[in-house]
C-alpha atoms as a PDB file:
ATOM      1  CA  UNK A   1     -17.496  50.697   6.134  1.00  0.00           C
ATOM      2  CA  UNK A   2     -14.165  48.425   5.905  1.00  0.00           C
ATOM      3  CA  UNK A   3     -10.732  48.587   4.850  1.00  0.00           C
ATOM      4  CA  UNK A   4      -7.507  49.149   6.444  1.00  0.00           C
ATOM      5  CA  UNK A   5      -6.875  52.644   5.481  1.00  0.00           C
ATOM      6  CA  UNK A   6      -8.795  54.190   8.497  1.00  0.00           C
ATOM      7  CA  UNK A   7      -6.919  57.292   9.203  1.00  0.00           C
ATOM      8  CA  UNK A   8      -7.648  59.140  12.867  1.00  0.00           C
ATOM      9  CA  UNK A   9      -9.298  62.759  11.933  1.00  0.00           C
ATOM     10  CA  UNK A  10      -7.236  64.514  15.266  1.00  0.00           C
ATOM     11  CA  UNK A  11      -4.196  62.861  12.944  1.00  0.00           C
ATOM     12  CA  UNK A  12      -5.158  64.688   9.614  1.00  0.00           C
ATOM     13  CA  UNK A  13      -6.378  68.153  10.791  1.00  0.00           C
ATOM     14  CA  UNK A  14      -9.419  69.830   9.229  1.00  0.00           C
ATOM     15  CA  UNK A  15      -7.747  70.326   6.060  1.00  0.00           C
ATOM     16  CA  UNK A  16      -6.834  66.907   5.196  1.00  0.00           C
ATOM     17  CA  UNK A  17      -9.891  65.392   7.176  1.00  0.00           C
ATOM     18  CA  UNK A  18     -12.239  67.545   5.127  1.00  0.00           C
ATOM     19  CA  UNK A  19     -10.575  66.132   1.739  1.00  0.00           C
ATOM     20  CA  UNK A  20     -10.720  62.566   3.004  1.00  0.00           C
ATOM     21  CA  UNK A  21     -14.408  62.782   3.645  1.00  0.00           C
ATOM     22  CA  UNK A  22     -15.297  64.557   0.341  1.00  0.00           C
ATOM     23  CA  UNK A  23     -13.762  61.269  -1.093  1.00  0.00           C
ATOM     24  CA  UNK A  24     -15.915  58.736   1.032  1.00  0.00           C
ATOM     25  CA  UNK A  25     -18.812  60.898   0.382  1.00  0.00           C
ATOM     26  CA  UNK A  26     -18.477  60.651  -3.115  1.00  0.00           C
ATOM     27  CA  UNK A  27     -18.040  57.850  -3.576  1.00  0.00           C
ATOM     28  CA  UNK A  28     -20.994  56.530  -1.495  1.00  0.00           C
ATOM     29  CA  UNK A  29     -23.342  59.310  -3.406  1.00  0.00           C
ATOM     30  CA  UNK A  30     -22.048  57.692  -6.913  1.00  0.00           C
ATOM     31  CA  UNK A  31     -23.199  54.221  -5.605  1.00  0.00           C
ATOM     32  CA  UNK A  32     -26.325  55.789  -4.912  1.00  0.00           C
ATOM     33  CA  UNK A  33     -26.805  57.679  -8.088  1.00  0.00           C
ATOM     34  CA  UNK A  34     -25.377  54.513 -10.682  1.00  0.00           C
ATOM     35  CA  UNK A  35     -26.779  51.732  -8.942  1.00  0.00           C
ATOM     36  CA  UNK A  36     -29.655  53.051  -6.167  1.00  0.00           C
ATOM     37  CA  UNK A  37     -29.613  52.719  -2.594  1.00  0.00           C
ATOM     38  CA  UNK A  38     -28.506  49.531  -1.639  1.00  0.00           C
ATOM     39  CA  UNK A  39     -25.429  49.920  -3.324  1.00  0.00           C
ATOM     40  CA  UNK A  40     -24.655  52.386  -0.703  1.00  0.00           C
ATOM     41  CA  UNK A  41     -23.082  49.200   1.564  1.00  0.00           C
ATOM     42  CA  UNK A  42     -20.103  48.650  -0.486  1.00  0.00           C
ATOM     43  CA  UNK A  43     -18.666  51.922  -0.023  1.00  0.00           C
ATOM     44  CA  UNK A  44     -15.489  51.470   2.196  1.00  0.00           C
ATOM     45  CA  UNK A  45     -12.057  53.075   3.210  1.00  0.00           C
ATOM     46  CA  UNK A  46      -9.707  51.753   0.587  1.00  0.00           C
ATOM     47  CA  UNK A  47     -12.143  52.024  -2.365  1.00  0.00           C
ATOM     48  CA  UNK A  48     -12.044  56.262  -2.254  1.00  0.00           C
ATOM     49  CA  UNK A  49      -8.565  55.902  -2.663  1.00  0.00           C
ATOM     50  CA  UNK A  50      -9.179  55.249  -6.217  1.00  0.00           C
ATOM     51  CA  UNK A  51     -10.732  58.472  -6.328  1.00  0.00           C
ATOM     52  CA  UNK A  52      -7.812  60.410  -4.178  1.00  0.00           C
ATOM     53  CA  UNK A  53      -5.318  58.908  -6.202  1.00  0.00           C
ATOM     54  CA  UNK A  54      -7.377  60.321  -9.676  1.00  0.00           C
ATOM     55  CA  UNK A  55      -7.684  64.096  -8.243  1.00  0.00           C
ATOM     56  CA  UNK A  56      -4.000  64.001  -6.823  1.00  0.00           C
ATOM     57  CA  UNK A  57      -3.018  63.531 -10.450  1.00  0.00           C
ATOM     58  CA  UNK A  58      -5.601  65.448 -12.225  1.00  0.00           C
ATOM     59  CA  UNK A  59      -5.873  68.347  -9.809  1.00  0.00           C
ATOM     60  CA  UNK A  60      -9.141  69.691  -8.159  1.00  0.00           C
ATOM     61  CA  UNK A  61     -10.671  71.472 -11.509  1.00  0.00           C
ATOM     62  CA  UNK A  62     -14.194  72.490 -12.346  1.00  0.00           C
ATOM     63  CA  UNK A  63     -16.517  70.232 -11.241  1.00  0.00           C
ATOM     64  CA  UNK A  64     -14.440  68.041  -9.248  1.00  0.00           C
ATOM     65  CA  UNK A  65     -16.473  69.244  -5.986  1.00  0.00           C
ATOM     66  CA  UNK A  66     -20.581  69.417  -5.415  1.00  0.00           C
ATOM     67  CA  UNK A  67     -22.590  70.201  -2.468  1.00  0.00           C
ATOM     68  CA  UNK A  68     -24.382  67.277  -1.163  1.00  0.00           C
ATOM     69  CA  UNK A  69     -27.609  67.630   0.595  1.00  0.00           C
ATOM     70  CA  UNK A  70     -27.930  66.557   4.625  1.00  0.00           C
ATOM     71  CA  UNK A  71     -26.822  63.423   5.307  1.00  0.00           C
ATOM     72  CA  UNK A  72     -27.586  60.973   8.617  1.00  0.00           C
ATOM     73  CA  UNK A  73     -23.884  60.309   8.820  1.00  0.00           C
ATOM     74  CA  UNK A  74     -22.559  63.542   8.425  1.00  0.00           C
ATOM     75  CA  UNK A  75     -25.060  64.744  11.581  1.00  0.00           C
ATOM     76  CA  UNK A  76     -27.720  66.124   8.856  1.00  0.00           C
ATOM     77  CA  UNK A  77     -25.195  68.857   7.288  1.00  0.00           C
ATOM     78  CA  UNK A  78     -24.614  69.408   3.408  1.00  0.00           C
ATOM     79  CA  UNK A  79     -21.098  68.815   2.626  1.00  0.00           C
ATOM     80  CA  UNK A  80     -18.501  69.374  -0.564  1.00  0.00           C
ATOM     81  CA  UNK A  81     -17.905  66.004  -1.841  1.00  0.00           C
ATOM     82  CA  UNK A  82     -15.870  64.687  -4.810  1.00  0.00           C
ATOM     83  CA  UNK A  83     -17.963  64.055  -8.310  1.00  0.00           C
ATOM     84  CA  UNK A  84     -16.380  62.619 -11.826  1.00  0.00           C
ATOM     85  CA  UNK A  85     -14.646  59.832 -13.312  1.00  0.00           C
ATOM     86  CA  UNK A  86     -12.020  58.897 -10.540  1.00  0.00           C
ATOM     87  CA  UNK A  87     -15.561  58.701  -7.763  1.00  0.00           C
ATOM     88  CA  UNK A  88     -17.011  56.306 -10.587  1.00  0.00           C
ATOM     89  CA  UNK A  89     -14.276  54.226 -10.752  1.00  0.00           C
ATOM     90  CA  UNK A  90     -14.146  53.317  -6.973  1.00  0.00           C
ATOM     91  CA  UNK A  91     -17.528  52.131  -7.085  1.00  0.00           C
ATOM     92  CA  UNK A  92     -17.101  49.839  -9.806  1.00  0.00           C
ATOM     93  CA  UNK A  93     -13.958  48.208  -8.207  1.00  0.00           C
ATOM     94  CA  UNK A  94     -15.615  48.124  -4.790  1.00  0.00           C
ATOM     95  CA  UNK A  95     -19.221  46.589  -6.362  1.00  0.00           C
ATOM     96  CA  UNK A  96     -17.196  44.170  -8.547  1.00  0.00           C
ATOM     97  CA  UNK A  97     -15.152  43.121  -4.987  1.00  0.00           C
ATOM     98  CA  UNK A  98     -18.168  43.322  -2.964  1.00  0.00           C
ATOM     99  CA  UNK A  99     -19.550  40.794  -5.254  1.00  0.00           C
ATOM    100  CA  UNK A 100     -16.877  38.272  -5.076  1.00  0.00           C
ATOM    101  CA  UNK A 101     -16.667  38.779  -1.343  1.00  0.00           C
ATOM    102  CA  UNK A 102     -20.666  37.517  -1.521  1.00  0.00           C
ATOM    103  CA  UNK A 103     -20.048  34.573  -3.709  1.00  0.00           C
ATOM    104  CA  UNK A 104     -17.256  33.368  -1.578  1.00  0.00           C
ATOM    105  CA  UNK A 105     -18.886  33.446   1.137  1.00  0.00           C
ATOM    106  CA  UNK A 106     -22.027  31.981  -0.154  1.00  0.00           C
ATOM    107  CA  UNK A 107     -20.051  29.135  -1.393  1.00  0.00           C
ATOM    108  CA  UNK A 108     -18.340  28.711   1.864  1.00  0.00           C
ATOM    109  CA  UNK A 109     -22.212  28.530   3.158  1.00  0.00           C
ATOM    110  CA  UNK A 110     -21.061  31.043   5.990  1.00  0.00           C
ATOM    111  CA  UNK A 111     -24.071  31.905   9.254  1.00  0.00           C
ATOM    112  CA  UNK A 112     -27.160  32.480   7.708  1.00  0.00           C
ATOM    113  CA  UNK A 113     -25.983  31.999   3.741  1.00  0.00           C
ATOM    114  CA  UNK A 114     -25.813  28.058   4.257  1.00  0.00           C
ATOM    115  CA  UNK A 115     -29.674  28.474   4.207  1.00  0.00           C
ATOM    116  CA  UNK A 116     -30.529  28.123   0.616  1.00  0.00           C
ATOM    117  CA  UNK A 117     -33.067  30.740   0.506  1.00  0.00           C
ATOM    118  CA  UNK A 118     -30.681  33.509   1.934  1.00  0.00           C
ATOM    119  CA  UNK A 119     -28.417  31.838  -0.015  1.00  0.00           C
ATOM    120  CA  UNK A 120     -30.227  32.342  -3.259  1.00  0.00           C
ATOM    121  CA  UNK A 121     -31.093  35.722  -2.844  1.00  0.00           C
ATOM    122  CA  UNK A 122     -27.177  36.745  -1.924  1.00  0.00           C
ATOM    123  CA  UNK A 123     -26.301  34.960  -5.149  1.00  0.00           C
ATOM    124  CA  UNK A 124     -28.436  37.204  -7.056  1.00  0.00           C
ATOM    125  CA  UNK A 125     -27.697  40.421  -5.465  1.00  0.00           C
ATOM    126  CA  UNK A 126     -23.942  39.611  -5.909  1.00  0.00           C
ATOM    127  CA  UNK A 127     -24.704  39.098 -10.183  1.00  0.00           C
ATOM    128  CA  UNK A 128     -26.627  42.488 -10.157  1.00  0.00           C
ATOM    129  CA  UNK A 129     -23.553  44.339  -8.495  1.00  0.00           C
ATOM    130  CA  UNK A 130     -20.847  42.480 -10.375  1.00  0.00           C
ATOM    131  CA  UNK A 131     -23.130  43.527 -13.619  1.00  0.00           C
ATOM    132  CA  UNK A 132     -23.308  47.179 -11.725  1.00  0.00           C
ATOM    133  CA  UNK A 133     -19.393  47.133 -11.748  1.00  0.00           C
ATOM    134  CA  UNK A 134     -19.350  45.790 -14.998  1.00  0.00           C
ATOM    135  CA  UNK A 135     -21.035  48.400 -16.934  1.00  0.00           C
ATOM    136  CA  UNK A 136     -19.698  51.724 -14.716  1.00  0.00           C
ATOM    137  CA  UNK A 137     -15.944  50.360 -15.289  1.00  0.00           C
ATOM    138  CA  UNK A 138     -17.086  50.378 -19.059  1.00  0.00           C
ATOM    139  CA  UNK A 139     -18.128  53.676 -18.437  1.00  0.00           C
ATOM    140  CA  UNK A 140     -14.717  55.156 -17.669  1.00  0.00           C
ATOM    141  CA  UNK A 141     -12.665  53.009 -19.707  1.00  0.00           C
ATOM    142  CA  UNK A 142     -11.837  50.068 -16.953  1.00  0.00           C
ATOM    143  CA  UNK A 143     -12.383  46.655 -17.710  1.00  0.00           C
ATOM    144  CA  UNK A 144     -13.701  44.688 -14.986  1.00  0.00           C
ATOM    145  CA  UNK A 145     -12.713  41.420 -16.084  1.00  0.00           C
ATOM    146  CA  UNK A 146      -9.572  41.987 -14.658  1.00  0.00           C
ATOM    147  CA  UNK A 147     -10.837  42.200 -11.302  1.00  0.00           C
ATOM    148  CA  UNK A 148     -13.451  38.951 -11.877  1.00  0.00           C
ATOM    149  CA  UNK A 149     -10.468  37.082 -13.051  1.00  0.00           C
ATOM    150  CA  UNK A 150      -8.461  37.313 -10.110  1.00  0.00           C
ATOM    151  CA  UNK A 151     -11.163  36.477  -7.753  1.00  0.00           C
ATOM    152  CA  UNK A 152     -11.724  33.066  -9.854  1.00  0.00           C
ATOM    153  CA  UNK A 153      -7.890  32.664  -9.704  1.00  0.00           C
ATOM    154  CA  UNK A 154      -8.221  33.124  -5.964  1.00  0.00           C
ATOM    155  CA  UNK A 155     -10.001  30.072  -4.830  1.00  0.00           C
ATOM    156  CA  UNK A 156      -7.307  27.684  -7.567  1.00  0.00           C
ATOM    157  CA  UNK A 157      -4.387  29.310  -5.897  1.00  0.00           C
ATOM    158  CA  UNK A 158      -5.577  28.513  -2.444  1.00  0.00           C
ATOM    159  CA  UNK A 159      -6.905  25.016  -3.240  1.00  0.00           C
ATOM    160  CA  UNK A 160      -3.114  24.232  -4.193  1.00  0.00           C
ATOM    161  CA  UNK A 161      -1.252  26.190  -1.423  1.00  0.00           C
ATOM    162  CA  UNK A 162       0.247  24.440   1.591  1.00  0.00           C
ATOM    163  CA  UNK A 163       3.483  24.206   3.773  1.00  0.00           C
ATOM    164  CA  UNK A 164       6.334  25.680   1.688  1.00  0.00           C
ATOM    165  CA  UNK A 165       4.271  27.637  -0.605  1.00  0.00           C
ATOM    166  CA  UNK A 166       5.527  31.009  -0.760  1.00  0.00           C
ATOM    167  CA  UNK A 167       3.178  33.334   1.017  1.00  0.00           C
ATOM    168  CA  UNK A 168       3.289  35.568  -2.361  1.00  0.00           C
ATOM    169  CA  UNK A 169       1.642  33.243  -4.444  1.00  0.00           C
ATOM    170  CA  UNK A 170      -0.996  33.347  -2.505  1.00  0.00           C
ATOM    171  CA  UNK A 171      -1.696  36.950  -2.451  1.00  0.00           C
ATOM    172  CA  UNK A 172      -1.010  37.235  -6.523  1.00  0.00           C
ATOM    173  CA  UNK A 173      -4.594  37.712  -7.723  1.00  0.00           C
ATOM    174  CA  UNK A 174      -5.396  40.594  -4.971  1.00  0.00           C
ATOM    175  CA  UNK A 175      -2.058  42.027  -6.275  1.00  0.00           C
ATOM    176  CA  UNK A 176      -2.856  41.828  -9.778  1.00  0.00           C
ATOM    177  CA  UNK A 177      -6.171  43.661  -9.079  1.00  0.00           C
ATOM    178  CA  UNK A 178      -5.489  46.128  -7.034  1.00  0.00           C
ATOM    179  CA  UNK A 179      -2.380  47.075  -9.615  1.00  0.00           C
ATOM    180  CA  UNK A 180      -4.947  47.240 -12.547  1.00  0.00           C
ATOM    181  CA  UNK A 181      -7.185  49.679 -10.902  1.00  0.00           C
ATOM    182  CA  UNK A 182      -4.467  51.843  -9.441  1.00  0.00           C
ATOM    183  CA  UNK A 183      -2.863  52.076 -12.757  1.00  0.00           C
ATOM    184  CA  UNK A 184      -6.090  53.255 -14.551  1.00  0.00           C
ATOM    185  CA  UNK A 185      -6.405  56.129 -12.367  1.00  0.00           C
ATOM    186  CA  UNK A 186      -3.727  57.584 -14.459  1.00  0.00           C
ATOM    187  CA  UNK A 187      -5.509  56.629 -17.641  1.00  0.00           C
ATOM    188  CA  UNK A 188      -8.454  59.010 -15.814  1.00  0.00           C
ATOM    189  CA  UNK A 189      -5.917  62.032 -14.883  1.00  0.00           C
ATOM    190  CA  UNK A 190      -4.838  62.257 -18.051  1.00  0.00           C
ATOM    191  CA  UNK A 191      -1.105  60.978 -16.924  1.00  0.00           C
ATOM    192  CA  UNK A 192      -0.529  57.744 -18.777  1.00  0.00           C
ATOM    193  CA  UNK A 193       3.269  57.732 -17.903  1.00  0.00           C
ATOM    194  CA  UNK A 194       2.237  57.327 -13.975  1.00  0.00           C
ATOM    195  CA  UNK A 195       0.343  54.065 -14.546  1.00  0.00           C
ATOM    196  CA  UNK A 196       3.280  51.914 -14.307  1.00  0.00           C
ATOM    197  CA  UNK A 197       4.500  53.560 -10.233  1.00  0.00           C
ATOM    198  CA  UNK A 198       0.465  53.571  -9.616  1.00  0.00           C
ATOM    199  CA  UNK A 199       0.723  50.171 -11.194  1.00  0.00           C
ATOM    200  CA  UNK A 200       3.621  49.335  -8.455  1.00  0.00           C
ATOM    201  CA  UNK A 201       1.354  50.705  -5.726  1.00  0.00           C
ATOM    202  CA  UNK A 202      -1.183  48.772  -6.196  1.00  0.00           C
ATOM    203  CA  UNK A 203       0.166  45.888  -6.362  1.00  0.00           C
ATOM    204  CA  UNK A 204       1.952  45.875  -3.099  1.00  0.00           C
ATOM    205  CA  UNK A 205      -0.808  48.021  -2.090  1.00  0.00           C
ATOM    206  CA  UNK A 206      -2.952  44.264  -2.705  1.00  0.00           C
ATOM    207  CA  UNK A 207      -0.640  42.780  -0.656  1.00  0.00           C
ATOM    208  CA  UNK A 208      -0.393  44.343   1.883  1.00  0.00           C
ATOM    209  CA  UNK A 209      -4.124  44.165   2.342  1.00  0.00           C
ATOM    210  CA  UNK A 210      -4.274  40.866   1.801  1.00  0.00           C
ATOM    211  CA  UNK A 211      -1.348  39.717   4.488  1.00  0.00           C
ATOM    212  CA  UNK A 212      -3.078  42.229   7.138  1.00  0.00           C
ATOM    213  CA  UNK A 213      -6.557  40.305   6.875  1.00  0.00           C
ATOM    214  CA  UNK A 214      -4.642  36.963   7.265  1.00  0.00           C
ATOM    215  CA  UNK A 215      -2.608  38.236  10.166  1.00  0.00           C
ATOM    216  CA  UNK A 216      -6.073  39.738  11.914  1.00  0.00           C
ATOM    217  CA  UNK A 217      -8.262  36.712  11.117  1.00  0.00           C
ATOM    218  CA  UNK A 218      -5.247  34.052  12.066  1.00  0.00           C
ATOM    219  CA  UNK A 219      -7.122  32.973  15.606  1.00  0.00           C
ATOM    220  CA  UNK A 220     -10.547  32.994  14.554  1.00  0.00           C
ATOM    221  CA  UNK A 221      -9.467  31.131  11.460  1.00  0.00           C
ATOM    222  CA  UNK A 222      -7.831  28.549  13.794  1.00  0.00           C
ATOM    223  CA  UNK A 223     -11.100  28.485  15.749  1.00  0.00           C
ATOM    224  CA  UNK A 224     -13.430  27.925  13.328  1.00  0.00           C
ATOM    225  CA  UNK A 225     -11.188  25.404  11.186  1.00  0.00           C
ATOM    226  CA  UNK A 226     -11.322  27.881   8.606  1.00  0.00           C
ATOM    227  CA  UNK A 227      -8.425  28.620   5.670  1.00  0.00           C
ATOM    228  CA  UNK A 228      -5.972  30.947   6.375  1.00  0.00           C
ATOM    229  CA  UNK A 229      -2.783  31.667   4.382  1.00  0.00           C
ATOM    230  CA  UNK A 230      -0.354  31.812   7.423  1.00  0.00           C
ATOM    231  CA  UNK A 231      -1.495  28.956   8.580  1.00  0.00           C
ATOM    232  CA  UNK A 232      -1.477  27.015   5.266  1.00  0.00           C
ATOM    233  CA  UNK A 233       1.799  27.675   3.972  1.00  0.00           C
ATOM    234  CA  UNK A 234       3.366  27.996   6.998  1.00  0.00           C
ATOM    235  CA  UNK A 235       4.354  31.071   7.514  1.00  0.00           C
ATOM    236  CA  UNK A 236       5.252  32.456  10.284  1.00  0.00           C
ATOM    237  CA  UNK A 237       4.603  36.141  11.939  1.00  0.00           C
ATOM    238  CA  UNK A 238       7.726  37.643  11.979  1.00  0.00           C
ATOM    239  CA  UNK A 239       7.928  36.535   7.945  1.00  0.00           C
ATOM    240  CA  UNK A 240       4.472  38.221   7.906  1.00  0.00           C
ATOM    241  CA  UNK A 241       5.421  41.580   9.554  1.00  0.00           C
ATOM    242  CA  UNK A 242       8.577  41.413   6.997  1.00  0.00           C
ATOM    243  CA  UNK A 243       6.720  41.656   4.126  1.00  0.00           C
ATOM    244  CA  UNK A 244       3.744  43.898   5.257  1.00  0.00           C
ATOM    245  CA  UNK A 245       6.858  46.617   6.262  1.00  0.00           C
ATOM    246  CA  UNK A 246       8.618  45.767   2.625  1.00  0.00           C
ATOM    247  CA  UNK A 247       5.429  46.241   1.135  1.00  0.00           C
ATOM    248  CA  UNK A 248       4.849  49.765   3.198  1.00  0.00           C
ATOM    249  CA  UNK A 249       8.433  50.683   1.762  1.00  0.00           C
ATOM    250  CA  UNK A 250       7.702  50.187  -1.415  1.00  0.00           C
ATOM    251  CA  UNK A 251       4.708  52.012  -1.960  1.00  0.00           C
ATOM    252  CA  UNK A 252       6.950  54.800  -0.726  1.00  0.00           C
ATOM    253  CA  UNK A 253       9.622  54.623  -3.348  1.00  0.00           C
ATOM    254  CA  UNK A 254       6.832  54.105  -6.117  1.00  0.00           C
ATOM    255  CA  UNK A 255       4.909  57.347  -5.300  1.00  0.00           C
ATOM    256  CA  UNK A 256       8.363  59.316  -5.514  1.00  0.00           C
ATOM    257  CA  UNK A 257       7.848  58.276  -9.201  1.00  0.00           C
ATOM    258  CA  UNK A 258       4.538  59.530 -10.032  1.00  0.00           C
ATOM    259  CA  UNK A 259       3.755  62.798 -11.281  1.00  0.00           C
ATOM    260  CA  UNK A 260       1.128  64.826  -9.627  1.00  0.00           C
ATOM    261  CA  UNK A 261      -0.987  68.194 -10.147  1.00  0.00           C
ATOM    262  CA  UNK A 262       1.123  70.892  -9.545  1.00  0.00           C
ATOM    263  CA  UNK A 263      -0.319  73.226  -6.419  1.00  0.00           C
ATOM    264  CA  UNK A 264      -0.086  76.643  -5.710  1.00  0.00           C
ATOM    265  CA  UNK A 265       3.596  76.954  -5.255  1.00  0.00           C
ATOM    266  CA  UNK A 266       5.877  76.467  -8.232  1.00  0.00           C
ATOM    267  CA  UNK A 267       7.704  72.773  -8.321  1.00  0.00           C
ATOM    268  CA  UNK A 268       5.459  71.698  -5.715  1.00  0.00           C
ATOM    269  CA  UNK A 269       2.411  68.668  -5.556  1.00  0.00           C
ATOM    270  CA  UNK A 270      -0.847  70.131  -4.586  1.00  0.00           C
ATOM    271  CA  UNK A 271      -2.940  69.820  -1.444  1.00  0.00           C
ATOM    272  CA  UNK A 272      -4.649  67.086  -2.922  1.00  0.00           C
ATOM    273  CA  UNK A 273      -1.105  64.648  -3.531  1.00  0.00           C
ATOM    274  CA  UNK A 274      -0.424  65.155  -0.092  1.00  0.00           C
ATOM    275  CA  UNK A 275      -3.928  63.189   0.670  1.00  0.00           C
ATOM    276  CA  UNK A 276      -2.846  60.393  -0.830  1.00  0.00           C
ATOM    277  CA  UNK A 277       0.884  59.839   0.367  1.00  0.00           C
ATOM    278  CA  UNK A 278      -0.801  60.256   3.564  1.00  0.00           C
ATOM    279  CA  UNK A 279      -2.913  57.487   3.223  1.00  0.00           C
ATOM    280  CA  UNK A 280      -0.871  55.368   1.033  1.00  0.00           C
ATOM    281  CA  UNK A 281       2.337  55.473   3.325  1.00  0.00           C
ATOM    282  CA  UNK A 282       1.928  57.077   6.992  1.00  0.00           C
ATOM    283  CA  UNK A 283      -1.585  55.159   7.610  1.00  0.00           C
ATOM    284  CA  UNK A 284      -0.286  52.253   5.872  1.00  0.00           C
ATOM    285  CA  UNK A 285       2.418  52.074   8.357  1.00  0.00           C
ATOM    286  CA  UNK A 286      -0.206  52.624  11.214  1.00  0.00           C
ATOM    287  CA  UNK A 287      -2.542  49.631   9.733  1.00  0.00           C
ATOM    288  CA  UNK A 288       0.301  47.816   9.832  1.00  0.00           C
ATOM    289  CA  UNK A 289       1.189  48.185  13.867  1.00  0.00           C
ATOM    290  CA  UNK A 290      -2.842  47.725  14.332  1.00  0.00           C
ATOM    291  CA  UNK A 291      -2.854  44.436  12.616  1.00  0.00           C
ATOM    292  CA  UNK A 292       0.696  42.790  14.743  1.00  0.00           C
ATOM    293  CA  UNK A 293      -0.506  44.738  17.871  1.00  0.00           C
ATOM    294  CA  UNK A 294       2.733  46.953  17.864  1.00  0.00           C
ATOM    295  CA  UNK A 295       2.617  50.563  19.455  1.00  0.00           C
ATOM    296  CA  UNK A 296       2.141  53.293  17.183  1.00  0.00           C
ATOM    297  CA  UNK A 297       2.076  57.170  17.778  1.00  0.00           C
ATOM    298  CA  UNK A 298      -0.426  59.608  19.429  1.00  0.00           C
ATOM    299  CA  UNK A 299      -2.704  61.608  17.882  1.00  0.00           C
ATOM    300  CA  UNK A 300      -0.480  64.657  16.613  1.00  0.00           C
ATOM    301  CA  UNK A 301      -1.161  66.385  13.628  1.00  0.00           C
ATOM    302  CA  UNK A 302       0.367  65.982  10.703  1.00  0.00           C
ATOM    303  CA  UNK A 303       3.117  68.523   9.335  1.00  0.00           C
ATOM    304  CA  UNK A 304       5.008  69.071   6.634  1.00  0.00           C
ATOM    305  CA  UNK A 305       4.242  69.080   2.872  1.00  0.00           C
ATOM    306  CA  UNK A 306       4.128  65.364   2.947  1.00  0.00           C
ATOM    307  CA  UNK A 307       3.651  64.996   6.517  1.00  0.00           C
ATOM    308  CA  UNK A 308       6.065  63.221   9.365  1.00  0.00           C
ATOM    309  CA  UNK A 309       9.063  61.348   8.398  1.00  0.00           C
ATOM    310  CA  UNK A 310       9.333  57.560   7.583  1.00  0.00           C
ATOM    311  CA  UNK A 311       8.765  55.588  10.762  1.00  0.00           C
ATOM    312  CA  UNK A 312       6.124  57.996  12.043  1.00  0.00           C
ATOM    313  CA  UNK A 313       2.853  56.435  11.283  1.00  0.00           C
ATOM    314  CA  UNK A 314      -0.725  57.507  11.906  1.00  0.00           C
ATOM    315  CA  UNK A 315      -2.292  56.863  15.291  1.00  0.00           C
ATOM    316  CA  UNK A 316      -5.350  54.210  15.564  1.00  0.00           C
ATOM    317  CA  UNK A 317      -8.544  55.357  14.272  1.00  0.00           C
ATOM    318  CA  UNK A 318     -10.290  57.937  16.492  1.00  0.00           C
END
């Protein structure tokens, strides 16, 4: 499991907690089911909110839940998770990202890949997940390409990067990736006028991610002589925190934009919209003070119809 949407379960209450893990779960059980077992190691936080983002909009209608048979990491219970297009979707982005992650680190011959026998058998279970990814985007309308083309772009970008190059230009591709596969989840809801806010999202949602792994990996970067984008284009931490809070902000005001399945009370999102602000602002905000090492709040629930105010982020992952 990775990411940096790791929300604290006293945080989200039973309801919310409940939701979250249906969306993990399914996600991980339509690895399984596409693509077999192994496939199950790609599943991570900030993949299944492809999926949350798709029922927020489309609503929780017949079929959108299954029961799911005992599970090791659920303590051997059955559990309602999420099933359909919007699970599917999430896979394909995270086997298509999982793949790249391989391949970059095979060709940065990192620990045991700089052997060339573990080295040739990562490259070729990296082709048969970016060829999984491939074929179950297809599947629900979502060209992968997109997301192969930025990783490509990824390696050019940082070859030419160095003091003075603006931080942004860096994280571009991961922008442009993350936007595309927000943006489709409309194209799966049957919303097609929230893909350009989802769109928005994503995008900063990209960088945000990508200036939080930077920030976190800055020392052991430094240790190990490795490339780091702070460190390469000189930028500095304060700068940093600036645009990871901008970015935070901004996901905000795009979400006010999009619109989502009505619930059970006239003029009002449903259960499942309030899921994903959740995530996609008040945890933001909290992965944010984990990654600087700033204080953040305690573990009290969340209230509201969208939960606490701006400013009031999600406590550390319990």
């Amino acid at each position: 499991m990775f990411g940096i949407v790791r929300p604290c379960r006293h945080r989200l209450g039973e309801g919310l907690s409940a939701q979250w893990m249906a969306h993990l779960c399914g996600l991980c059980l339509a690895l399984r089911r596409d693509h077999g077992q192994f496939a199950r190691v790609v599943t991570n936080y900030d993949g299944l909110l492809i999926s949350v983002l798709t029922e927020a909009q489309a609503g929780q209608g017949e079929g959108a839940r299954r029961t799911a048979g005992p599970c090791p990491l659920r303590g051997m219970r059955t559990a309602s998770v999420a099933r359909g297009e919007g699970a599917r979707l999430a896979a394909a982005v995270s086997l298509v990202l999982a793949s790249a992650k391989v391949r970059d680190h095979v060709a940065d011959g990192d620990g045991l890949l700089a052997r060339r026998p573990v080295a040739s058998a990562a490259r070729r279970v990296a082709a048969g997940w970016g060829a999984a990814g491939a074929r179950t985007g297809s599947a629900v309308g979502f060209d992968t390409a997109v997301l192969v083309d930025a990783v490509d772009r990824q390696t050019g970008v940082e070859a030419l990067a160095g003091p003075g190059t603006p931080l942004l230009t860096v994280t571009e591709p991961t922008e442009t990736a993350t936007a595309a596969a927000f943006a489709h989840t409309a194209v799966l809801a049957g919303r097609p006028n929230n893909a350009e806010p989802l769109a928005e999202a994503g995008r900063l949602f990209g960088r945000l991610a990508h200036l939080l792994d930077a920030v976190e990996d800055r020392e052991a970067d430094a240790a190990a002589g490795a490339w780091n984008p702070l460190t390469a284009t000189g930028t500095s931490l304060p700068e940093a925190r600036r645009l990871a809070d901008d970015a935070v902000h901004g996901i905000r005001l795009a979400l006010r934009e999009v619109d989502w399945a009505p619930g059970k009370d006239p003029g009002k999102p449903g259960a499942e919209a309030k899921l994903a602000h959740v995530l996609l602002v008040h945890e933001l905000g909290n992965a944010v003070h984990r990654a600087f090492g700033t204080p953040s709040c305690g573990h009290a629930r969340v209230d509201g119809e969208f939960g606490p105010p701006p400013g009031n982020p999600f406590a550390p992952a319990g």
